[in-house]
C-alpha atoms as a PDB file:
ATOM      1  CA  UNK A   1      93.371  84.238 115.662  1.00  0.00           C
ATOM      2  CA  UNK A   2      96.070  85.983 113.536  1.00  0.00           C
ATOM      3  CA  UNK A   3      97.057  85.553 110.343  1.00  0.00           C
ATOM      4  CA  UNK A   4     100.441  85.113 111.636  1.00  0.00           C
ATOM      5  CA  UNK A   5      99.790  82.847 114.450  1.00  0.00           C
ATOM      6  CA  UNK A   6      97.927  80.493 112.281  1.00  0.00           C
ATOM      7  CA  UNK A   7     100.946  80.507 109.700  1.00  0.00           C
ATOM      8  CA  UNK A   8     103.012  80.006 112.677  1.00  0.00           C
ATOM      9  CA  UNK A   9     101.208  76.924 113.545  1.00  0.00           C
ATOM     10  CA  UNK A  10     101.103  75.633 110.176  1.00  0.00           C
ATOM     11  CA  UNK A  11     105.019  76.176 110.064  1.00  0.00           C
ATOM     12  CA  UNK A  12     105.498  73.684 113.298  1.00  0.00           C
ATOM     13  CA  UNK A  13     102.765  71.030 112.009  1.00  0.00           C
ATOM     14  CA  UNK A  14     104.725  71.088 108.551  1.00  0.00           C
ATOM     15  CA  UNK A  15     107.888  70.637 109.927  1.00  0.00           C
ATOM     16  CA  UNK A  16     106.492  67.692 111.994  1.00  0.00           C
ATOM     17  CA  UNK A  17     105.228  65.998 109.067  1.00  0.00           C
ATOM     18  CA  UNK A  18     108.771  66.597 107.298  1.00  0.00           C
ATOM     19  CA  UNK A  19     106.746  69.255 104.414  1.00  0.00           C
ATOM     20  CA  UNK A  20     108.106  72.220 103.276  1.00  0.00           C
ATOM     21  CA  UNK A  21     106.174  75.508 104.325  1.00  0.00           C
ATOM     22  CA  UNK A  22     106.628  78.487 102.155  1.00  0.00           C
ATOM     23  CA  UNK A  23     104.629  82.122 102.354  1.00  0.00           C
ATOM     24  CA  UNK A  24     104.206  84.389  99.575  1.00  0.00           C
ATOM     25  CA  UNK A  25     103.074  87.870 100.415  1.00  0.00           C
ATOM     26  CA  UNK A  26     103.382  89.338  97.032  1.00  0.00           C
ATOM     27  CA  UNK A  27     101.438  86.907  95.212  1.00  0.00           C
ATOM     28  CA  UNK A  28      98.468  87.735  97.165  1.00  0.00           C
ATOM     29  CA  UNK A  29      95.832  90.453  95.784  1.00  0.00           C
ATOM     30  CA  UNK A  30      95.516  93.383  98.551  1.00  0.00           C
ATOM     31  CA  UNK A  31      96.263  91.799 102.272  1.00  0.00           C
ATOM     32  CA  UNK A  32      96.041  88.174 101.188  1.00  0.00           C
ATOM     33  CA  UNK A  33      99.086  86.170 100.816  1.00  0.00           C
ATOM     34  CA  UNK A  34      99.732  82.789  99.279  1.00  0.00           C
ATOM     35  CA  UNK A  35     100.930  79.681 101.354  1.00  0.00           C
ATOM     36  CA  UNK A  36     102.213  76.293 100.190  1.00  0.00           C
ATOM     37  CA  UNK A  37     102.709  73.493 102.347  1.00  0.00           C
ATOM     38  CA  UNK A  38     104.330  70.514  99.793  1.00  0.00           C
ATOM     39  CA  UNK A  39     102.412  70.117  97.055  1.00  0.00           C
ATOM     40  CA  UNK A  40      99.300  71.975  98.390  1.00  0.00           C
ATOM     41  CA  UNK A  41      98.006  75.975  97.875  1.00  0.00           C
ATOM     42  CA  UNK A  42      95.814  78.308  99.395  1.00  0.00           C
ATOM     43  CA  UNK A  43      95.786  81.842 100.007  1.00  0.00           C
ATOM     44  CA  UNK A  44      94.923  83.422 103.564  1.00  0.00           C
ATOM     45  CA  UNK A  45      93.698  86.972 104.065  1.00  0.00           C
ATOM     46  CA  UNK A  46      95.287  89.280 106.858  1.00  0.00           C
ATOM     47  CA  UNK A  47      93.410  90.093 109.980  1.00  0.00           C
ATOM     48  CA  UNK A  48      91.131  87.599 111.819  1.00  0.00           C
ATOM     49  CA  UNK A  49      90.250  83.705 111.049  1.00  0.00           C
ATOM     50  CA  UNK A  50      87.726  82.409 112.565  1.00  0.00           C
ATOM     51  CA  UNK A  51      87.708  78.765 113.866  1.00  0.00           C
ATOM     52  CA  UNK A  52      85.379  77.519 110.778  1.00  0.00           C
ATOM     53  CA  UNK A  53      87.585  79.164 108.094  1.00  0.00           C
ATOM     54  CA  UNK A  54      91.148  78.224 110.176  1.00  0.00           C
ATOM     55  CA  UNK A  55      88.980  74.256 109.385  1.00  0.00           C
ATOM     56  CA  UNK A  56      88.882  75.095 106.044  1.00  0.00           C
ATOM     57  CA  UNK A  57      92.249  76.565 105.321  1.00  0.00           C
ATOM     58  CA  UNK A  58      93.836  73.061 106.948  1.00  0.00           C
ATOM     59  CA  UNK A  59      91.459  70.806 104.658  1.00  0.00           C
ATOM     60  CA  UNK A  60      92.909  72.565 101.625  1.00  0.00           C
ATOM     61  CA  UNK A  61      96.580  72.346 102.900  1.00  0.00           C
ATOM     62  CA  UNK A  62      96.610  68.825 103.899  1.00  0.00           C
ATOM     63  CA  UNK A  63      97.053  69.438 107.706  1.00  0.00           C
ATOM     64  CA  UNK A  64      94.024  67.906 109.324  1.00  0.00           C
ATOM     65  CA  UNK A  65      92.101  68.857 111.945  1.00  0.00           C
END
């Protein structure tokens, strides 16, 4: 998967939950880019996520699964 359909599917889980989503592209080093949903931070590197790091990305977030 995309880093852009992941973020997309973050943004629809967020606004289910009633959290704000936000994407930073310029705080990211090289093609990474920094996401917040509510209080919660990670940054996500462009290209390909697998299924084990998409797990790992939604720990860190607070979106389960």
């Amino acid at each position: 998967m995309k880093r852009e359909q992941l973020i997309q599917k973050f943004r629809k889980e967020a606004k289910e939950k009633g959290l704000a989503l936000s994407v930073d592209m310029a705080r990211g080093k090289g093609g990474h880019c920094l996401v917040t949903v509510g209080d919660r931070v990670t940054v996500i590197p462009s290209g390909d996520i697998s299924p084990t790091f998409e797990k790992m990305i939604r720990k860190q977030l607070g979106l389960g699964n």
